[in-house]
PDB file of N, CA and C in Angstrom:
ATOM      1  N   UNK A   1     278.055  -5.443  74.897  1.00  0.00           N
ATOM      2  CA  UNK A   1     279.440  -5.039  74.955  1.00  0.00           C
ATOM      3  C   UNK A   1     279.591  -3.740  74.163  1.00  0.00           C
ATOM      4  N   UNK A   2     280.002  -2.666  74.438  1.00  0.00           N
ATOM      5  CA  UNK A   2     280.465  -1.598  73.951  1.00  0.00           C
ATOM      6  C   UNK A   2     282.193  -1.446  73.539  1.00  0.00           C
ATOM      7  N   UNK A   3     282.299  -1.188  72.439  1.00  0.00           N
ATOM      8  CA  UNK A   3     283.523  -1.139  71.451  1.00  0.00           C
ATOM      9  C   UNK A   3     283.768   0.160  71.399  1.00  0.00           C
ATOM     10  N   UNK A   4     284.785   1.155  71.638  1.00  0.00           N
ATOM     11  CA  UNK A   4     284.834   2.265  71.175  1.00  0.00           C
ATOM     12  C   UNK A   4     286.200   2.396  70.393  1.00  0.00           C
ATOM     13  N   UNK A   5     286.311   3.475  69.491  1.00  0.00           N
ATOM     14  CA  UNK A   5     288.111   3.614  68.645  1.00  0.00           C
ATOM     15  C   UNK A   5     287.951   5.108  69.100  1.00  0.00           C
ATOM     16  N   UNK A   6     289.691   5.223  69.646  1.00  0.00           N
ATOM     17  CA  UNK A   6     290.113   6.670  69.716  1.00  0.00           C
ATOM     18  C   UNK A   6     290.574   7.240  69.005  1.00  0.00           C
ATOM     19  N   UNK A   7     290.723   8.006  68.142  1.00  0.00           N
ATOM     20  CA  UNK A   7     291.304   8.850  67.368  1.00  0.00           C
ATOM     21  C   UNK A   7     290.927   8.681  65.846  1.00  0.00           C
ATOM     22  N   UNK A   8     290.377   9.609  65.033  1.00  0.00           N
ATOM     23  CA  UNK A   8     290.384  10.102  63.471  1.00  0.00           C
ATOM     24  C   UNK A   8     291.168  10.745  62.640  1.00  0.00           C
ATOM     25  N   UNK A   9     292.680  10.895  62.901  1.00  0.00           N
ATOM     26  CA  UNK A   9     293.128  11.853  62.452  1.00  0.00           C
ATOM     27  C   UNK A   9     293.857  11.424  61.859  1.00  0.00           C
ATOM     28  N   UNK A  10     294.011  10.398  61.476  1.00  0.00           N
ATOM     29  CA  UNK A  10     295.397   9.603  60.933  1.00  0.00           C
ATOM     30  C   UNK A  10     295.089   8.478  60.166  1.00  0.00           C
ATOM     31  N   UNK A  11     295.944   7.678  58.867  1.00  0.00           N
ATOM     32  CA  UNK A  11     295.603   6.273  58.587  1.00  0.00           C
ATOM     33  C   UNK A  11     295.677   5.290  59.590  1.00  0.00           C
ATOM     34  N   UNK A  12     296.805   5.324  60.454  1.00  0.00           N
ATOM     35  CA  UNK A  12     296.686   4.084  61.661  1.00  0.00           C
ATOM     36  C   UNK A  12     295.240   3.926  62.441  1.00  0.00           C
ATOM     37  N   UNK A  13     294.694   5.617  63.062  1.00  0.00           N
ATOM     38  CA  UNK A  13     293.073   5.356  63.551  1.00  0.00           C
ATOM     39  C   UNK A  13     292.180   5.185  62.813  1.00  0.00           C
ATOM     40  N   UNK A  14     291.989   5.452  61.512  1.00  0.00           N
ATOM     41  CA  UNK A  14     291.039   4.940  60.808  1.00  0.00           C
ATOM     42  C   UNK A  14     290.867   3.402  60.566  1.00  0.00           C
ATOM     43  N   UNK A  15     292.444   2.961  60.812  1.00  0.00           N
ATOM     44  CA  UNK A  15     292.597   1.269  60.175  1.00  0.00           C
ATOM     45  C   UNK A  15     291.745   0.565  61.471  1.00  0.00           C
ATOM     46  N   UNK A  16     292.261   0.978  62.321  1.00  0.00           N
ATOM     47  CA  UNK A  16     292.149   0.675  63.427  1.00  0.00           C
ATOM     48  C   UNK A  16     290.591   0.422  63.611  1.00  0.00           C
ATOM     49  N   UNK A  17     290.007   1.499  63.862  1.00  0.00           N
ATOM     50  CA  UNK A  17     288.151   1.655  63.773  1.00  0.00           C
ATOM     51  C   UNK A  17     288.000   0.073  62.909  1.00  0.00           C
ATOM     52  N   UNK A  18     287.890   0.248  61.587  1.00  0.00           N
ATOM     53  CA  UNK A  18     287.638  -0.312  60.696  1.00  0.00           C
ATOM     54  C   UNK A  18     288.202  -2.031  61.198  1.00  0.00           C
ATOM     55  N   UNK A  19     289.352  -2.135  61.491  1.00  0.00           N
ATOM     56  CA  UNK A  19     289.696  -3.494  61.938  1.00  0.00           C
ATOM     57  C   UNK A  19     288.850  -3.698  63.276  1.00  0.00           C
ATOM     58  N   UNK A  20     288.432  -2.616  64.143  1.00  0.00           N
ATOM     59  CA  UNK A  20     287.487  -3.428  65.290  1.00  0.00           C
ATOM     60  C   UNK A  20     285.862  -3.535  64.683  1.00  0.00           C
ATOM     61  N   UNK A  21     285.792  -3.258  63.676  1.00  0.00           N
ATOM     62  CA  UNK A  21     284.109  -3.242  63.209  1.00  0.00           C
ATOM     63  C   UNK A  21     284.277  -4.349  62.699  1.00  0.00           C
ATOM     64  N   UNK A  22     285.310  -4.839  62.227  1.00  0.00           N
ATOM     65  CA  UNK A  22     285.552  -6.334  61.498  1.00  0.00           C
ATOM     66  C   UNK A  22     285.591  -7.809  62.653  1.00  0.00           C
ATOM     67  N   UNK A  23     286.185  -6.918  63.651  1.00  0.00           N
ATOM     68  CA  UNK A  23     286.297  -7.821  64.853  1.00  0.00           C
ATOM     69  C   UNK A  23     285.104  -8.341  65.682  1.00  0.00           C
ATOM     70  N   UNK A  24     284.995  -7.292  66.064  1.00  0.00           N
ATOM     71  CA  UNK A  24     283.378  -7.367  66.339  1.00  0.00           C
ATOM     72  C   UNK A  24     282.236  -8.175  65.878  1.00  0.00           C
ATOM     73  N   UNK A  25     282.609  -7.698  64.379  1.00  0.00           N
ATOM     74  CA  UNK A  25     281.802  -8.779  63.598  1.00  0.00           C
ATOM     75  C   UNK A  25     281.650 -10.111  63.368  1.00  0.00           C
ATOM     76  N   UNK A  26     282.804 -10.460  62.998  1.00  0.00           N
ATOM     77  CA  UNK A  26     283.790 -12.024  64.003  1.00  0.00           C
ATOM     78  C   UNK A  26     283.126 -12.261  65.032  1.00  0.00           C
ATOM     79  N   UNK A  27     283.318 -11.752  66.183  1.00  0.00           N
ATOM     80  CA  UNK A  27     282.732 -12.168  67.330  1.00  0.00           C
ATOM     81  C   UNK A  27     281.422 -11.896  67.305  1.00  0.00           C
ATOM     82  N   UNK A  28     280.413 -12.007  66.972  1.00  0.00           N
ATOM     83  CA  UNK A  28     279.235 -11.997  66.681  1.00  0.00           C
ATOM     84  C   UNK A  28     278.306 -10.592  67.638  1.00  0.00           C
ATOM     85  N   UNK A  29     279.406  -9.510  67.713  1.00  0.00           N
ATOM     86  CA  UNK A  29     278.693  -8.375  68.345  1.00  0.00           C
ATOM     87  C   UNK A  29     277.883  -7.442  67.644  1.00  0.00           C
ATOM     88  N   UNK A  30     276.293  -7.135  67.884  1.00  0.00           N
ATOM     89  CA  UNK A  30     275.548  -6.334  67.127  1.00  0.00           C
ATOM     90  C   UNK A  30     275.580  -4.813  66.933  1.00  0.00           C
ATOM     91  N   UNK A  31     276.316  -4.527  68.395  1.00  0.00           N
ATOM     92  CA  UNK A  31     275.777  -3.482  68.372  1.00  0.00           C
ATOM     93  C   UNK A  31     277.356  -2.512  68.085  1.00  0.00           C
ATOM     94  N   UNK A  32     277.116  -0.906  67.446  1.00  0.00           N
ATOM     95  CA  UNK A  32     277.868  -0.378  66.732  1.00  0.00           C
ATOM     96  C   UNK A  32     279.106   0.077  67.202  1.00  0.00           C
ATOM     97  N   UNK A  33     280.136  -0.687  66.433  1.00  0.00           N
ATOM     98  CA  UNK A  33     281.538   0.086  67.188  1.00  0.00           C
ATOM     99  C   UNK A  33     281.674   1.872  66.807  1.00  0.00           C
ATOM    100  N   UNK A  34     281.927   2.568  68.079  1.00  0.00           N
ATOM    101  CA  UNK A  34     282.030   4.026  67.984  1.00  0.00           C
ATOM    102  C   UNK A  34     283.211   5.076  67.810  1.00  0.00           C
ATOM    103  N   UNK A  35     283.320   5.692  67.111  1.00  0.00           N
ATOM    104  CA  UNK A  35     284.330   6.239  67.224  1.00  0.00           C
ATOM    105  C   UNK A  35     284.599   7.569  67.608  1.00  0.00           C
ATOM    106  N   UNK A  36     285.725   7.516  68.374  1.00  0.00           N
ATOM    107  CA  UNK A  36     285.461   9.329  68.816  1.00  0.00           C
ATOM    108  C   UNK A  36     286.840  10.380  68.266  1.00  0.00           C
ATOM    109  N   UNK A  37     286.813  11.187  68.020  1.00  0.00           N
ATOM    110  CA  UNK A  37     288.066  12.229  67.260  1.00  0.00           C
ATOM    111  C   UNK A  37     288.072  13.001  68.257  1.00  0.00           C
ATOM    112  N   UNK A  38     287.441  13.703  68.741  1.00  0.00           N
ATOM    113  CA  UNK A  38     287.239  14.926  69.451  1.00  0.00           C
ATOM    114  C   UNK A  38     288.313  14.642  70.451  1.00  0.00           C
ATOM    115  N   UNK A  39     289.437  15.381  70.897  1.00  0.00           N
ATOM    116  CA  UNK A  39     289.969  15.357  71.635  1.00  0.00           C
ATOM    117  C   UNK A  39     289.738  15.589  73.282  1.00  0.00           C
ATOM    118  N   UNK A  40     288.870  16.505  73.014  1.00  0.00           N
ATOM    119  CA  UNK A  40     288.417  16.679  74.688  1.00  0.00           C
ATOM    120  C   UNK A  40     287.886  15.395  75.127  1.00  0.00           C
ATOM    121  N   UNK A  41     287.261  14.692  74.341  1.00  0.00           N
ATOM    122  CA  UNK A  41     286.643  13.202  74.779  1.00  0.00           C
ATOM    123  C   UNK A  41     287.782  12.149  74.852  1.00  0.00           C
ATOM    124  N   UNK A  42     288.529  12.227  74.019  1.00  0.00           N
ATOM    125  CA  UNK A  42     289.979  11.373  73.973  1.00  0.00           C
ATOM    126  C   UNK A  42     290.416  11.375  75.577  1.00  0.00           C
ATOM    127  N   UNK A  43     290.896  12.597  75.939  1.00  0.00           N
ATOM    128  CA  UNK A  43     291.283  12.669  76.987  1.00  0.00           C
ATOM    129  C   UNK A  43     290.790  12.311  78.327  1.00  0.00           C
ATOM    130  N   UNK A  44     289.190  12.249  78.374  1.00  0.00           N
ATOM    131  CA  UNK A  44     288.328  11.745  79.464  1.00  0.00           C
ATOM    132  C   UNK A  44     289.261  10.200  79.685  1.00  0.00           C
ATOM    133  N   UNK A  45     289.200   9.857  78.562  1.00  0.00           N
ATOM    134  CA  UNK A  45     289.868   8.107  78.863  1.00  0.00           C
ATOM    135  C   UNK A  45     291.044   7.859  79.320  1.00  0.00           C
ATOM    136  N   UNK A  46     291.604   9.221  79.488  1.00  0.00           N
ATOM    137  CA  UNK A  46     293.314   8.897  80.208  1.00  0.00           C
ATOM    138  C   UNK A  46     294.433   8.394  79.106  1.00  0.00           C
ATOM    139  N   UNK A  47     293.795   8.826  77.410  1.00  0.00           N
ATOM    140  CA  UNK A  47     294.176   8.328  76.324  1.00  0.00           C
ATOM    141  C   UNK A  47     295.371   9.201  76.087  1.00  0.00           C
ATOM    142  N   UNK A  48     296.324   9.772  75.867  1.00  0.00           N
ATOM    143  CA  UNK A  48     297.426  10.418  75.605  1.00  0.00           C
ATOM    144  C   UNK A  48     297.923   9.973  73.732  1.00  0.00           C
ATOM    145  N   UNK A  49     297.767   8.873  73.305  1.00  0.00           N
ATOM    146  CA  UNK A  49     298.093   8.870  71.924  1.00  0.00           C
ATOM    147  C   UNK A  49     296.529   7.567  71.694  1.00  0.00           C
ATOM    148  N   UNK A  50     296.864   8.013  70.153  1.00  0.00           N
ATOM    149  CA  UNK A  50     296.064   7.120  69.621  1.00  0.00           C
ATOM    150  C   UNK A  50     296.697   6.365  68.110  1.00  0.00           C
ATOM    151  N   UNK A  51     296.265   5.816  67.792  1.00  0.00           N
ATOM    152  CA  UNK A  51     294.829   5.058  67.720  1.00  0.00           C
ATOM    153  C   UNK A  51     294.916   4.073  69.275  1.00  0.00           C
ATOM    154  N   UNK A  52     293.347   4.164  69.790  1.00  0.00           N
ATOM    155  CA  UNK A  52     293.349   3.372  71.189  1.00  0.00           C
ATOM    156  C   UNK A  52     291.978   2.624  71.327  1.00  0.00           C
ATOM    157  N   UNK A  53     292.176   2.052  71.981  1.00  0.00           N
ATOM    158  CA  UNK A  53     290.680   0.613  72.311  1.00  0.00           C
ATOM    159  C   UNK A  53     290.023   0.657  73.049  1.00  0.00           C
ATOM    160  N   UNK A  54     288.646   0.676  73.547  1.00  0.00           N
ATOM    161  CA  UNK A  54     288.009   1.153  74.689  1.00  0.00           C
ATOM    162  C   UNK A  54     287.279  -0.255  74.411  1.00  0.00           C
ATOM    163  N   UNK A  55     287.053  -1.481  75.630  1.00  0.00           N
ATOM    164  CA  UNK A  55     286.606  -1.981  75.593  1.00  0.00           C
ATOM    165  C   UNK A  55     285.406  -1.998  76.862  1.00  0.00           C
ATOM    166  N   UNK A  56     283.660  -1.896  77.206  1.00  0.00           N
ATOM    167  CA  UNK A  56     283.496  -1.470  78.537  1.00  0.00           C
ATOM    168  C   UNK A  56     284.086  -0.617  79.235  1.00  0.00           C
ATOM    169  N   UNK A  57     284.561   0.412  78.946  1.00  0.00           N
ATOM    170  CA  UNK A  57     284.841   1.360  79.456  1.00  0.00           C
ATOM    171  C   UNK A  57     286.433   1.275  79.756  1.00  0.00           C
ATOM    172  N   UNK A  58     287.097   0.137  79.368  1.00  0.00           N
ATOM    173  CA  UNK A  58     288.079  -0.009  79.738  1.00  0.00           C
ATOM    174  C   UNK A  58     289.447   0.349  78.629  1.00  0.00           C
ATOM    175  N   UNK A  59     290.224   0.941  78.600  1.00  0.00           N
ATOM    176  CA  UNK A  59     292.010   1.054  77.584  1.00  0.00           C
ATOM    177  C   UNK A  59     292.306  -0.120  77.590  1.00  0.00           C
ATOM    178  N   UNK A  60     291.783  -0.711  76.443  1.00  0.00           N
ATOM    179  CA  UNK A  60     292.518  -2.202  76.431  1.00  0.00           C
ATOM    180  C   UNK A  60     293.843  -1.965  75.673  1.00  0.00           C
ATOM    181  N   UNK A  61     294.014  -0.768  74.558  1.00  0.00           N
ATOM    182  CA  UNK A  61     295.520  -0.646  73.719  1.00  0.00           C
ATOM    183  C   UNK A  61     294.973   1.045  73.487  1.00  0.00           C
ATOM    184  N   UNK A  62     296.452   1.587  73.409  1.00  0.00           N
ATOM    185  CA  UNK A  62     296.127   3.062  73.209  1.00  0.00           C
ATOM    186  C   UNK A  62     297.932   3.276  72.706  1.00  0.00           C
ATOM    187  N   UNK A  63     297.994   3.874  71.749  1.00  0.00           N
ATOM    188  CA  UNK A  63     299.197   4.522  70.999  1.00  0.00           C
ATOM    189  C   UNK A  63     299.744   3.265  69.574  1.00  0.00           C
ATOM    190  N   UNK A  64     298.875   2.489  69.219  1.00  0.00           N
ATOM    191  CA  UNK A  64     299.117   1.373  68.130  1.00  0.00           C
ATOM    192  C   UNK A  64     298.334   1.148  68.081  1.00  0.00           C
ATOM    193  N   UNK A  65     298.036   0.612  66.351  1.00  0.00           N
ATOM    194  CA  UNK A  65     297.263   0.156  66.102  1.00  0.00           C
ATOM    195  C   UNK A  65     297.026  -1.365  66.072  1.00  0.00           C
ATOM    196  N   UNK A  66     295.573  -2.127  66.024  1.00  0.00           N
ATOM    197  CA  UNK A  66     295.870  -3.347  66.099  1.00  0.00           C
ATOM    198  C   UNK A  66     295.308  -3.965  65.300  1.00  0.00           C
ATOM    199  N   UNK A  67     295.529  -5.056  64.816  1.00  0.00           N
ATOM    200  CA  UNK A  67     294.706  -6.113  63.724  1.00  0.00           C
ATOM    201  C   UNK A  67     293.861  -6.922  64.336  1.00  0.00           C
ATOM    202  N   UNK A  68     292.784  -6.864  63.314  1.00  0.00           N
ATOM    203  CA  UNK A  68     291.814  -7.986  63.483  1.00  0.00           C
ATOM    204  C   UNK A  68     291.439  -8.627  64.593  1.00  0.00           C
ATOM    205  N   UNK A  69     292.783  -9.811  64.343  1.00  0.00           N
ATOM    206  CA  UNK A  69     292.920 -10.590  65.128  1.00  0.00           C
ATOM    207  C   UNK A  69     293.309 -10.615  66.327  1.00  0.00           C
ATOM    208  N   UNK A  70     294.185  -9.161  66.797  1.00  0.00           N
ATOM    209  CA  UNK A  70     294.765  -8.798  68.435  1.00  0.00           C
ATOM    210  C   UNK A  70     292.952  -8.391  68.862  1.00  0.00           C
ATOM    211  N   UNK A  71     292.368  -7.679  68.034  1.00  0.00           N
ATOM    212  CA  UNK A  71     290.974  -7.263  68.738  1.00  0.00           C
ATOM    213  C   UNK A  71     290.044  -8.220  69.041  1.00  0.00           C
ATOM    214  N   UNK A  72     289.697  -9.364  68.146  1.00  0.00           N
ATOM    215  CA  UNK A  72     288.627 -10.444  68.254  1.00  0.00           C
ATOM    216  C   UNK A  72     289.331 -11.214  69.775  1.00  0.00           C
ATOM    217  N   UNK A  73     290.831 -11.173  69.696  1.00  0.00           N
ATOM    218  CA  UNK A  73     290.878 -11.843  70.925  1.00  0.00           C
ATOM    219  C   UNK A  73     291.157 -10.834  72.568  1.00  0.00           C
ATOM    220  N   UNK A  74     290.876  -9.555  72.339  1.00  0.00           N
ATOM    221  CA  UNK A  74     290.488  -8.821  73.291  1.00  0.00           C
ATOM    222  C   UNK A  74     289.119  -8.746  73.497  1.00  0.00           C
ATOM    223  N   UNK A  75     288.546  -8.670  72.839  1.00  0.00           N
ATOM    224  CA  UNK A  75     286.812  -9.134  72.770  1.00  0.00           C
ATOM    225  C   UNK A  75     286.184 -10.471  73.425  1.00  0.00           C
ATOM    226  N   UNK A  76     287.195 -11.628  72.996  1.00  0.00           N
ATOM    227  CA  UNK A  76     286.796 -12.810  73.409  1.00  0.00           C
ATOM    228  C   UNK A  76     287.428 -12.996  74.927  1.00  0.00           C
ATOM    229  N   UNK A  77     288.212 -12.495  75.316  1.00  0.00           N
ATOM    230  CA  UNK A  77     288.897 -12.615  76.910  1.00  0.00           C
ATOM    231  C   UNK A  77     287.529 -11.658  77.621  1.00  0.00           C
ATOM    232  N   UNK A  78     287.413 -10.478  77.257  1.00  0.00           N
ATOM    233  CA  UNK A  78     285.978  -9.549  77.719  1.00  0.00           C
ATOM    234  C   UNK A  78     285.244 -10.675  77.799  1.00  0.00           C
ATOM    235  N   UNK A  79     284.983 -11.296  76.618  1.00  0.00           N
ATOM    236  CA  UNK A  79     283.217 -12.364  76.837  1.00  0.00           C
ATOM    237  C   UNK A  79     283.605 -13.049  78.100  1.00  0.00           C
ATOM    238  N   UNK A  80     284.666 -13.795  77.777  1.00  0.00           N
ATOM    239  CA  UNK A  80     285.189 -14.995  79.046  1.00  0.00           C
ATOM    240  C   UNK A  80     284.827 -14.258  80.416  1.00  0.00           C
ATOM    241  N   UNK A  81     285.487 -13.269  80.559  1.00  0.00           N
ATOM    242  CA  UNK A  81     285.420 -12.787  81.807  1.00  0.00           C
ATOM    243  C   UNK A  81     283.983 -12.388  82.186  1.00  0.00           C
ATOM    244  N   UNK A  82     283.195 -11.960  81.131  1.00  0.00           N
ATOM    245  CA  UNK A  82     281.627 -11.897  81.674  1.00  0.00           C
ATOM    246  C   UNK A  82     280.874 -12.820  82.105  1.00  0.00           C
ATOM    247  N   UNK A  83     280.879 -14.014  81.353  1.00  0.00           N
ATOM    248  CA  UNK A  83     280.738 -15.537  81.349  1.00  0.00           C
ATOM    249  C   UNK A  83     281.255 -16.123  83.546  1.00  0.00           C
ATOM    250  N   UNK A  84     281.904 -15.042  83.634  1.00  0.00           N
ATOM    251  CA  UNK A  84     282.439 -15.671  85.037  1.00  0.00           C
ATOM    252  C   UNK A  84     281.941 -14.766  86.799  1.00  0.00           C
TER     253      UNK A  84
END
């Protein structure tokens, strides 16, 4: 599963990063949540504000930030749905 965080520029995207590396971790994922600042890359994702969630390639949340716990259970609906 690939985790990505959009945006560095702010306390909300930093919290953000940091609450999905926690999440992740929770959910027993190894491999490294990424983060990207660069705006030209922001924008590939159809991202317009941040802090935002890239789960598989997918905008799971983009313009708020989220806790912990909104991420472990965006993570765990991802597993479910792989599982199927």
């Amino acid at each position: 599963m690939e985790i990505i965080t959009l945006g560095n520029c702010c306390k909300n995207s930093k919290q953000n990063h940091l609450n999905a590396v926690k999440a992740a971790q929770n959910c027993g994922i190894t491999s490294e949540v990424k983060n990207l600042g660069n705006v030209k890359e922001i924008v590939k994702y159809g991202v317009m504000s941040t802090p935002a969630l890239i789960i598989d390639n997918k905008v799971v949340a983009s313009g708020r930030m989220l806790s912990v716990e909104q991420i472990e259970q965006l993570i765990n609906e991802r597993k479910n749905k792989e599982k199927t």
